[in-house]
Protein backbone atom coordinates (compact mmCIF):
# COMPACT_ATOMS: atom_id res chain seq x y z
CA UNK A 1 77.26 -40.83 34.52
CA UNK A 2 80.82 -40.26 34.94
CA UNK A 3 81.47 -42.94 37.69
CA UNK A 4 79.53 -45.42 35.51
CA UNK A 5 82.16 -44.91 32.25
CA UNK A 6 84.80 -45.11 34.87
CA UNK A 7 83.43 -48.46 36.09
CA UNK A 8 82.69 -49.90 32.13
CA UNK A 9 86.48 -48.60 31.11
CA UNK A 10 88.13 -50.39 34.20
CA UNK A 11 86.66 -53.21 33.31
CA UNK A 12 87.60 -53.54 30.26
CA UNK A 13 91.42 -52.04 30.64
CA UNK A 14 91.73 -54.51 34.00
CA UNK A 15 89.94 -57.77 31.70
CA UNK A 16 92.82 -56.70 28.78
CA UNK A 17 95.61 -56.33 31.17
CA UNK A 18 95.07 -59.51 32.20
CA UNK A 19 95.51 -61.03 28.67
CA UNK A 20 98.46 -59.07 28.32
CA UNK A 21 99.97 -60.70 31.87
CA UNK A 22 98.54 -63.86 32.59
CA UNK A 23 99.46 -66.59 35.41
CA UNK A 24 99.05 -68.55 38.51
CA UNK A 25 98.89 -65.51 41.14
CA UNK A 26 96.44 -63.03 39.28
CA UNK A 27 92.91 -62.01 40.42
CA UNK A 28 89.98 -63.72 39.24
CA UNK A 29 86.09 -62.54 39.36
CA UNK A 30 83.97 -59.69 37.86
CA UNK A 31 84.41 -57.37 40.75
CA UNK A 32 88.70 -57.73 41.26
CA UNK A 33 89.04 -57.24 37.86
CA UNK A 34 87.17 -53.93 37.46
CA UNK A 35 89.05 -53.36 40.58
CA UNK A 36 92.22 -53.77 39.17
CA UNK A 37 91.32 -51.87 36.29
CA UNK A 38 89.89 -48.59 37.62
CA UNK A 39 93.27 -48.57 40.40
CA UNK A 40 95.30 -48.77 37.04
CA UNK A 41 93.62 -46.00 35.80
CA UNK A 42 94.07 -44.37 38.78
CA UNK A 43 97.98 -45.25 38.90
CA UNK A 44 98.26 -44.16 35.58
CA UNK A 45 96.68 -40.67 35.65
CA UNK A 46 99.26 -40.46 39.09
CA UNK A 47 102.03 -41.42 37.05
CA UNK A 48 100.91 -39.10 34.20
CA UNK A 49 100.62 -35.98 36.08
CA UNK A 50 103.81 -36.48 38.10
CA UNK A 51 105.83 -36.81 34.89
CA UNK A 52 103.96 -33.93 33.15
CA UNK A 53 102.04 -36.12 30.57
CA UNK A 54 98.89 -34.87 32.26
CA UNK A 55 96.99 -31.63 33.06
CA UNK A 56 96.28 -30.76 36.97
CA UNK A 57 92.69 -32.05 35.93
CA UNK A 58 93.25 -34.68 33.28
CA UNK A 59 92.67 -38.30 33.85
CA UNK A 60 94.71 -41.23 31.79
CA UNK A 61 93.19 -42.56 29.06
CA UNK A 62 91.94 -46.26 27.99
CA UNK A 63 95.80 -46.90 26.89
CA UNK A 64 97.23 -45.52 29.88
CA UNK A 65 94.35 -47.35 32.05
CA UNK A 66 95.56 -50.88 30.58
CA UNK A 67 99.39 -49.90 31.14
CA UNK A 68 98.39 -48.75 34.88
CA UNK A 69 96.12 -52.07 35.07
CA UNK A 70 98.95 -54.29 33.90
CA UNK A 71 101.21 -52.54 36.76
CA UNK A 72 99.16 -53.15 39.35
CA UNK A 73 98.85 -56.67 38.18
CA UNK A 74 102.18 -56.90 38.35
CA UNK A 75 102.51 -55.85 41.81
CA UNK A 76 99.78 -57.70 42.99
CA UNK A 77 101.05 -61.11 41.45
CA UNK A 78 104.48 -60.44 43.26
CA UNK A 79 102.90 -59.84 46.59
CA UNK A 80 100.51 -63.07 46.42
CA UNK A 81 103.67 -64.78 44.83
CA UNK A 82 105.61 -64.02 48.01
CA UNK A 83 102.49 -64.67 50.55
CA UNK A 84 101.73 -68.53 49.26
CA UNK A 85 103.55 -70.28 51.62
CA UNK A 86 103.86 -74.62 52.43
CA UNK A 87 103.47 -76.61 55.07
């Protein structure tokens, strides 16, 4: 049951970080952004612990899945924003 929360809360931290950051270069479809959600949770539980926020076996929350979701956004918008290129 766990990996199923984890699925339903990256969802909905990756469809709110995208609100918070729209534009041109960010992902689009039900599977990149529960992607982009559950690797924000991911970067923020990474984050957390190597700053001391976090336990050895604590995760990030919803809060700190959306600000983890919005930074990988962020990265992933300058990367396509640097691969588009013109003929």
């Amino acid at each position: 049951m766990g990996i199923l929360w984890t699925i339903i809360i990256g969802f909905l931290a990756g469809v709110i970080a995208k609100f918070i950051m729209p534009g041109p270069n960010e992902p689009s479809g039900f599977i990149l952004t529960t992607i982009l959600g559950i690797v924000g949770a991911f970067v923020a539980t990474f984050i957390g612990q190597a700053v001391g926020w976090y336990g050895p076996n604590q995760g990030a929350g919803f809060i700190g899945a959306i600000v983890g979701a919005v930074i990988v956004l962020f990265i992933y918008g300058f990367v396509a924003s640097r691969r588009t290129t013109t003929y």
